[in-house]
C-alpha atoms as a PDB file:
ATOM      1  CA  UNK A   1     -58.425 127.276   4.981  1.00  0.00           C
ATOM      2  CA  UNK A   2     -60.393 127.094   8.186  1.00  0.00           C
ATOM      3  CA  UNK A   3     -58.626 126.837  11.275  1.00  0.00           C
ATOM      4  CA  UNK A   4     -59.861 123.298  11.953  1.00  0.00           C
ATOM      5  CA  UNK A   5     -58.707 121.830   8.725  1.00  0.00           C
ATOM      6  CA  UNK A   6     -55.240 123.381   9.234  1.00  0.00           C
ATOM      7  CA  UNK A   7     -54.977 122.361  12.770  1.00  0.00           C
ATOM      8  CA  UNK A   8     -55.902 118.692  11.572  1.00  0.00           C
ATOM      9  CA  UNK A   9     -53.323 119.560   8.762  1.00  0.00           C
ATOM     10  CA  UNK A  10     -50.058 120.195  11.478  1.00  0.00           C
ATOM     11  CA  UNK A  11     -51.539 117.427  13.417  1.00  0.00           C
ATOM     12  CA  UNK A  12     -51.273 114.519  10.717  1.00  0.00           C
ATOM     13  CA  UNK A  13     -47.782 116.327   9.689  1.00  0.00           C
ATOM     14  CA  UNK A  14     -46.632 116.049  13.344  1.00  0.00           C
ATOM     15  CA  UNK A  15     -47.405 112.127  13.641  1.00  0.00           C
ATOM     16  CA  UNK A  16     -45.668 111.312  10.744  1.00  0.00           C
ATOM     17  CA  UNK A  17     -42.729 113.059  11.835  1.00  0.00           C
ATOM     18  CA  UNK A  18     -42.758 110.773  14.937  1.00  0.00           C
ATOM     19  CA  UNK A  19     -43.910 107.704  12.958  1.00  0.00           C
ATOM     20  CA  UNK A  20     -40.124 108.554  10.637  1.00  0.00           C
ATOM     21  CA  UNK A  21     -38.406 109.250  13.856  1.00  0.00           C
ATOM     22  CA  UNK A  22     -39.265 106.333  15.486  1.00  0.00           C
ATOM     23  CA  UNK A  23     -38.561 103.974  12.129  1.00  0.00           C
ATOM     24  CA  UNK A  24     -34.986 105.576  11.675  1.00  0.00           C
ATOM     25  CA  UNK A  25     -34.409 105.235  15.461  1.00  0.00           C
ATOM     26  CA  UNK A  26     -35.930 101.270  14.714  1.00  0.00           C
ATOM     27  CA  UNK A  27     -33.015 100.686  12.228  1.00  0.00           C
ATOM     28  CA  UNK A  28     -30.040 102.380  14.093  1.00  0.00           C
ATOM     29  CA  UNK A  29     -30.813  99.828  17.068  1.00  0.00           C
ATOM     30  CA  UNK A  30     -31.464  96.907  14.566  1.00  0.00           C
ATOM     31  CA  UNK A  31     -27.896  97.766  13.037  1.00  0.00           C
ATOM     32  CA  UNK A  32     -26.581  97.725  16.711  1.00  0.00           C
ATOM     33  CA  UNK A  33     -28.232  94.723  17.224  1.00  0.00           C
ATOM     34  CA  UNK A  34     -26.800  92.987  13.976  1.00  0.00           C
ATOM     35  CA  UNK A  35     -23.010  94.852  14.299  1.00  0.00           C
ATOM     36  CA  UNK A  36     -23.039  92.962  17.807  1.00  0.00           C
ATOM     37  CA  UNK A  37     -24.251  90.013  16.394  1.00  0.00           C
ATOM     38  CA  UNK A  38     -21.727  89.661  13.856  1.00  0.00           C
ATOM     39  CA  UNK A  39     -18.663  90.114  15.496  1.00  0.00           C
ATOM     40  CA  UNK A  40     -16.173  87.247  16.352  1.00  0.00           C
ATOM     41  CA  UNK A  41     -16.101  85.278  19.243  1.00  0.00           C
ATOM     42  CA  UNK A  42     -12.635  85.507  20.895  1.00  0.00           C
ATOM     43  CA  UNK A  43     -10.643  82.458  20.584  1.00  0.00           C
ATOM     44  CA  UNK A  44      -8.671  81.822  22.940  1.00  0.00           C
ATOM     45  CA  UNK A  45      -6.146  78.771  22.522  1.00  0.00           C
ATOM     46  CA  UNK A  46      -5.883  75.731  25.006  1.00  0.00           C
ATOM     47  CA  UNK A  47      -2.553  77.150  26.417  1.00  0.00           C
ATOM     48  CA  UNK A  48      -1.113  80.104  27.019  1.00  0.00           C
ATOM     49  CA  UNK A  49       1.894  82.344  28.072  1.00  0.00           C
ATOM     50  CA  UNK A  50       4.143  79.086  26.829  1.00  0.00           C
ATOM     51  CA  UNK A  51       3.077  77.285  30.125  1.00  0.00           C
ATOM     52  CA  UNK A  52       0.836  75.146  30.860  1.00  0.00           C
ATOM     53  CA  UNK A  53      -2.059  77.490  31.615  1.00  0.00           C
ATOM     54  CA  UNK A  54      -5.353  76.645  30.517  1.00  0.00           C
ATOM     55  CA  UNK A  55      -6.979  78.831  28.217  1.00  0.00           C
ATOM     56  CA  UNK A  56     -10.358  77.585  29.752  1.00  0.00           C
ATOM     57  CA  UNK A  57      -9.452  79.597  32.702  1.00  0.00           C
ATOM     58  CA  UNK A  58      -8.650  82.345  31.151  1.00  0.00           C
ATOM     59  CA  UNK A  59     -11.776  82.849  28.794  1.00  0.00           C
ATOM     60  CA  UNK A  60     -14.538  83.670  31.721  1.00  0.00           C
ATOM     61  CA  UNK A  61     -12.332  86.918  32.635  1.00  0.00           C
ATOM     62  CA  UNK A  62     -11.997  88.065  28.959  1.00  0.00           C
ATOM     63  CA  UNK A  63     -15.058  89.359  26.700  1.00  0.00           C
ATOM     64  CA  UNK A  64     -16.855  86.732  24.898  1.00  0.00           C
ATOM     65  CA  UNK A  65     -17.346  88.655  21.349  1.00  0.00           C
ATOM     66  CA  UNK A  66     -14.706  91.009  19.814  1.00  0.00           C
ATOM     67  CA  UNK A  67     -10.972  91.714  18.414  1.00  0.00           C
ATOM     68  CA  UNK A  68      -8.840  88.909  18.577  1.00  0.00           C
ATOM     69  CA  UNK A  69      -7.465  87.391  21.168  1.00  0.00           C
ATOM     70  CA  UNK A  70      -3.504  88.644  21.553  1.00  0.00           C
ATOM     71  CA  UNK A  71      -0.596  87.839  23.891  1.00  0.00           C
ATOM     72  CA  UNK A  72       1.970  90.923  24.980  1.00  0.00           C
ATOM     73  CA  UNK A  73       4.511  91.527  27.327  1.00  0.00           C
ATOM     74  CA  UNK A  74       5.235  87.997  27.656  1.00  0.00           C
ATOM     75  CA  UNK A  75       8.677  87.883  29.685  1.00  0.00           C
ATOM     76  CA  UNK A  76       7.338  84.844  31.371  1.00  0.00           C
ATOM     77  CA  UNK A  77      11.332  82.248  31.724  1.00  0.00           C
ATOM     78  CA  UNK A  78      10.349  79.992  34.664  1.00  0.00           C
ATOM     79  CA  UNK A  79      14.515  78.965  34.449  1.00  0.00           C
ATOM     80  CA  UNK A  80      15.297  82.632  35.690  1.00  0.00           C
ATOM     81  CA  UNK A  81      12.782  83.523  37.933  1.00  0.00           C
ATOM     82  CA  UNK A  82      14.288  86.007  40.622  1.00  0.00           C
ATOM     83  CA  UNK A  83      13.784  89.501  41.639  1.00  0.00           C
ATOM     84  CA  UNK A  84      12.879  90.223  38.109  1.00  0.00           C
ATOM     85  CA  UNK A  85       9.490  90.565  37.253  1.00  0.00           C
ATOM     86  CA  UNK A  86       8.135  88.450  34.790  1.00  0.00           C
ATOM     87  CA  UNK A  87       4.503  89.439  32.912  1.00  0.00           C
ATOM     88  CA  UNK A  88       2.315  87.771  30.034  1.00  0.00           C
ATOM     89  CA  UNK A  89      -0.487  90.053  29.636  1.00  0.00           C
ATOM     90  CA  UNK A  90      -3.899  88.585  27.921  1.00  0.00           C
ATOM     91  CA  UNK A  91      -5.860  90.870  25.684  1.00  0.00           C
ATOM     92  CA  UNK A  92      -9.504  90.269  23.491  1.00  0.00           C
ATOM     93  CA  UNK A  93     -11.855  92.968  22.736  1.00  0.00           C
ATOM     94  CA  UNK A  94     -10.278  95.794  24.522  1.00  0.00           C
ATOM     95  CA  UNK A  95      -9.728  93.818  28.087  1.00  0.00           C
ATOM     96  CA  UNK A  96      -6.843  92.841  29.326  1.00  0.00           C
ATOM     97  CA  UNK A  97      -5.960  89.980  32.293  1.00  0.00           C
ATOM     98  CA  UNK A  98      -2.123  90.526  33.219  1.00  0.00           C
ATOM     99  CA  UNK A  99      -0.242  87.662  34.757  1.00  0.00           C
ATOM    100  CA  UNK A 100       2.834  88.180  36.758  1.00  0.00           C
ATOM    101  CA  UNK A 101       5.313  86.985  39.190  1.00  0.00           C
ATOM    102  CA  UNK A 102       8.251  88.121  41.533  1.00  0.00           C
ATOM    103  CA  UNK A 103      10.293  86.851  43.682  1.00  0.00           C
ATOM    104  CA  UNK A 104       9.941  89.102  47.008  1.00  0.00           C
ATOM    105  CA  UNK A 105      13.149  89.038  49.693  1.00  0.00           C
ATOM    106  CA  UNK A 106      11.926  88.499  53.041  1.00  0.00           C
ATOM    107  CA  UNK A 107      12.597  91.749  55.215  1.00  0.00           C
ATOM    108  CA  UNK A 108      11.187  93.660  58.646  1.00  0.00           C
ATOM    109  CA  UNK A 109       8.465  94.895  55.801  1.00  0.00           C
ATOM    110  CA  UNK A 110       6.957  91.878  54.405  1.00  0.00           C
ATOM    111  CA  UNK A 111       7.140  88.452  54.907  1.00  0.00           C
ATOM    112  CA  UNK A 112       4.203  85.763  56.022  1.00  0.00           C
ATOM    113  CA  UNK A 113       2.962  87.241  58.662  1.00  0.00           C
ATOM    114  CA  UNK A 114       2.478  90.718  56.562  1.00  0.00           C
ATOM    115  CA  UNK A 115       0.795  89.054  53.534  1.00  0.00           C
ATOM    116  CA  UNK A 116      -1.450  87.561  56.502  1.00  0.00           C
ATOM    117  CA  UNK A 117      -2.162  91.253  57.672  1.00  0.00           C
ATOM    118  CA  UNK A 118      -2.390  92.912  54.094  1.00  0.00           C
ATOM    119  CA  UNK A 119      -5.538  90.247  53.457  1.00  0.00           C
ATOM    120  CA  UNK A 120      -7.364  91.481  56.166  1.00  0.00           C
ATOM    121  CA  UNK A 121      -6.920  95.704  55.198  1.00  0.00           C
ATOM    122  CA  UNK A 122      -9.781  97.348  54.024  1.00  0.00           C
ATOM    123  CA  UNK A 123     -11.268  96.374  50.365  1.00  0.00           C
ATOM    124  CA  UNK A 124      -9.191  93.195  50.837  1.00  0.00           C
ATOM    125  CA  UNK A 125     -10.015  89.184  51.489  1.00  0.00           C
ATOM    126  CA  UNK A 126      -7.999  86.663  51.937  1.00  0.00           C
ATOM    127  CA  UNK A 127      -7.040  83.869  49.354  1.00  0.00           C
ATOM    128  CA  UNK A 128      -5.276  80.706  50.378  1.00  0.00           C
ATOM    129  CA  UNK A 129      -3.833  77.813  48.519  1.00  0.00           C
ATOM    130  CA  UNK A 130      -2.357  75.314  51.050  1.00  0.00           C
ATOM    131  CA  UNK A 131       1.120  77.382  52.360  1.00  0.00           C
ATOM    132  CA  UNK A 132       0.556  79.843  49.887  1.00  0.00           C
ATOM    133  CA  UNK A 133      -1.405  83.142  51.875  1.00  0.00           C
ATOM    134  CA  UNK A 134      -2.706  85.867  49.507  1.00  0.00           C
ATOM    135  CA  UNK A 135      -5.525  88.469  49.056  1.00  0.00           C
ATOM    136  CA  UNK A 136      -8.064  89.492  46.043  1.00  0.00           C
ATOM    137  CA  UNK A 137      -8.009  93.449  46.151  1.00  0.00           C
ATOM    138  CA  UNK A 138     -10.072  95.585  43.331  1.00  0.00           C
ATOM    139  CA  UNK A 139      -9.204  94.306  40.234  1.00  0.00           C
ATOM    140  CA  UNK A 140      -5.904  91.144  40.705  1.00  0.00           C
ATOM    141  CA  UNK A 141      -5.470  88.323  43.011  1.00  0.00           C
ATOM    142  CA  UNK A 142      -2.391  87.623  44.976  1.00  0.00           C
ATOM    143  CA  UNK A 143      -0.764  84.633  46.101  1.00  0.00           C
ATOM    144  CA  UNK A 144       2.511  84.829  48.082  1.00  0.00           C
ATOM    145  CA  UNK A 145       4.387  81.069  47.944  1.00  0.00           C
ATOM    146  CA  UNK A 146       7.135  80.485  50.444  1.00  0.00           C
ATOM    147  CA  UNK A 147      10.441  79.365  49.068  1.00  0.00           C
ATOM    148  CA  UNK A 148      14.166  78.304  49.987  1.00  0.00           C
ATOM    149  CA  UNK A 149      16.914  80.051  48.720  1.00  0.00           C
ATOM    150  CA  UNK A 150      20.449  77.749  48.211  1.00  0.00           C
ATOM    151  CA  UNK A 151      21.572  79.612  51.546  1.00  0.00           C
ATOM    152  CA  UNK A 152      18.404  78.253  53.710  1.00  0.00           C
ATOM    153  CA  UNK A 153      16.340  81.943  53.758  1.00  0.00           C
ATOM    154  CA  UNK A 154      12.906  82.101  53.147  1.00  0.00           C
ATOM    155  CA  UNK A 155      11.799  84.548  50.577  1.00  0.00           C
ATOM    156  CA  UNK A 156       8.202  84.719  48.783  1.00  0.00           C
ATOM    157  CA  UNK A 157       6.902  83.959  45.349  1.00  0.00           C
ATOM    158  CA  UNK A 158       4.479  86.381  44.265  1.00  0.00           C
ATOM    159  CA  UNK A 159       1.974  85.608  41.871  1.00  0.00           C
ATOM    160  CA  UNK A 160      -0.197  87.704  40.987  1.00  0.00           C
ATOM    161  CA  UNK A 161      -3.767  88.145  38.152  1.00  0.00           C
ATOM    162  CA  UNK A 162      -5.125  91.288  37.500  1.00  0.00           C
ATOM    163  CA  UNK A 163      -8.201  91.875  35.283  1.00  0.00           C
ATOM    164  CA  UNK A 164      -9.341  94.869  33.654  1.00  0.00           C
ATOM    165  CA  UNK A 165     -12.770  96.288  33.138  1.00  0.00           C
ATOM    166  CA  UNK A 166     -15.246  98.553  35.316  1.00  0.00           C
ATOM    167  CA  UNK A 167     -15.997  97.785  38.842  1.00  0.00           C
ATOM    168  CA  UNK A 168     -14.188  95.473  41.293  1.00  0.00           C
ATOM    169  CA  UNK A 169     -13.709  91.328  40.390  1.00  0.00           C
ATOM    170  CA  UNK A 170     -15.924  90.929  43.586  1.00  0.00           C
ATOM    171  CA  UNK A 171     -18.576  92.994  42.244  1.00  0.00           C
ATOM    172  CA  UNK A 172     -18.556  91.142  39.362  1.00  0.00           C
ATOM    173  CA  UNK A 173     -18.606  87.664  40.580  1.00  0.00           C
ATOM    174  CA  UNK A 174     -14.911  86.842  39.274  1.00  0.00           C
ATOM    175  CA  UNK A 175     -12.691  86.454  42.367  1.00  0.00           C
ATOM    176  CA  UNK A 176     -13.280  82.483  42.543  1.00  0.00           C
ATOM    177  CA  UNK A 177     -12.461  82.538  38.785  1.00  0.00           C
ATOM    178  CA  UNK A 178      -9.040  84.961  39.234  1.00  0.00           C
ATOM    179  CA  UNK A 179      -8.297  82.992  42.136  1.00  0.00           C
ATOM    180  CA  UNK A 180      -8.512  79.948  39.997  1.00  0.00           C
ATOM    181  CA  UNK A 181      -5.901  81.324  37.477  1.00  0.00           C
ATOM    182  CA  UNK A 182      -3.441  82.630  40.022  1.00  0.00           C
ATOM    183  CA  UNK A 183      -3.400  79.463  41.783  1.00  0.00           C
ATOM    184  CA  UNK A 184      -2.977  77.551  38.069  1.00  0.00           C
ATOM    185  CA  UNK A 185      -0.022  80.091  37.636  1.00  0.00           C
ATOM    186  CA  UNK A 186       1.777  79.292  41.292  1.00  0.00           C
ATOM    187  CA  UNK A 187       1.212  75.557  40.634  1.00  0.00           C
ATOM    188  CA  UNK A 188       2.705  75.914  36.769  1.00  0.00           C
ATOM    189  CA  UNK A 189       5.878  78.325  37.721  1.00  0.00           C
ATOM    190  CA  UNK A 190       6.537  77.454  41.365  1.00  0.00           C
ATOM    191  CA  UNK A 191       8.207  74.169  41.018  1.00  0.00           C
ATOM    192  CA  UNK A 192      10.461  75.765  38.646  1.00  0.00           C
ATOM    193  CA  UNK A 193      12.179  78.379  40.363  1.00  0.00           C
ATOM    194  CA  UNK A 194      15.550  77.424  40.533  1.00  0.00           C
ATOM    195  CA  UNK A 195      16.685  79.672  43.299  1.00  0.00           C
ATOM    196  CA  UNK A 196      14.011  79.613  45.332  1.00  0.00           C
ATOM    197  CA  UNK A 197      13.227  76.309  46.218  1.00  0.00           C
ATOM    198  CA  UNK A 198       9.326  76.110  47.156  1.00  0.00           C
ATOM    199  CA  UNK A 199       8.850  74.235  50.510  1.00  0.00           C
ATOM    200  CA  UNK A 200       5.899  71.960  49.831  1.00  0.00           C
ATOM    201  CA  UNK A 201       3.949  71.258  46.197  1.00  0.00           C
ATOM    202  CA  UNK A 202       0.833  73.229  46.227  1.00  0.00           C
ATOM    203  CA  UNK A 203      -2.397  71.444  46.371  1.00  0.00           C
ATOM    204  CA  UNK A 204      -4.513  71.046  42.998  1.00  0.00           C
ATOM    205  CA  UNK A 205      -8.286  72.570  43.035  1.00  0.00           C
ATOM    206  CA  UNK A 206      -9.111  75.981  43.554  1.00  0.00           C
ATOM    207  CA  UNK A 207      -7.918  78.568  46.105  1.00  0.00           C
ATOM    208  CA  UNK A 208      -9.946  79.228  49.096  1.00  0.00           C
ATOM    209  CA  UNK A 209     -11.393  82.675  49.027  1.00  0.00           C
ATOM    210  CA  UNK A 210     -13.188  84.516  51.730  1.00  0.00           C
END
């Protein structure tokens, strides 16, 4: 065979070897593309951790496509909130948003004017929700709620939504909608603490954020 009929030869071999190549790697992505398409959208109910907590607020911060939606850890008794905490954590698709609360005793550590201080640190900004002073850090939301114990001392309310996934809720454009759920969660459990009376109702709306 002459050289120019063999070269032509490996030449025609070679572009069907990319032509196959380029088919298979065609159907692997329209396969992704279908899988993806395919899979559930996560349903979240209209209520959940047995309060009333809208599901609507909790949907934005969880995947919209994927495994089920599930509800763990849920210690959540707004009759015996105290200095135990309490936790309903939120799952769909391999995220997770974890609500909790704690009752924090006022010490020389932290009290109002620390929660005030701890907003302005480094990576922090503060939240506020009329007396209620927090701070969205990385991935959660705080809001601290002052209370009355039977005695007359002021102790705190913590509150507190944290959201997994990659990179920080502020890089992702999901503080105002964190803050939203933490403040739904004060508003919801608050008024229910039996032995920590809070001081004044919380306002409805969102939290302020900054």
């Amino acid at each position: 065979m002459a050289p120019s009929e063999a070269s032509s030869g490996t030449g025609r071999r070679y572009k069907g070897a990319l032509l196959s190549v380029g088919l298979v790697g065609a159907v692997l992505v329209g396969i992704g593309v279908w899988r993806g398409s395919v899979d559930p959208p996560v349903d979240v109910p209209d209520s959940v951790c047995g309060l009333d907590l809208p599901g609507s607020a909790v949907e934005p911060l969880l995947p919209e496509r994927g495994d089920a939606f599930e509800q763990s850890d849920f210690t959540f008794h707004p009759d015996r909130l105290g200095s135990v905490p309490q936790s309903c954590v939120l799952s769909a698709a391999g995220e997770q948003v974890r609500l909790g609360v704690q009752t924090i005793l006022f010490t020389d550590d932290f009290d109002r004017a620390a929660a005030a201080r701890k907003a302005e640190l480094p990576g922090h900004a503060p939240v506020r929700l009329g007396d209620a002073l927090g701070d969205s850090h990385a991935n959660s939301v705080s809001l601290y709620v002052p209370c009355l114990t039977g005695d007359g001392k002021e102790n705190l309310l913590a509150f507190t939504v944290g959201v997994s996934g990659d990179g920080t809720l502020r890089q992702r454009g999901l503080v105002p909608r964190t803050a939203a759920l933490t403040a739904d969660l004060a508003r919801n459990l608050a008024p229910r603490a039996k032995d920590c009376k809070v001081k004044n109702a919380l306002p409805s709306g969102p939290p302020s954020t900054g």
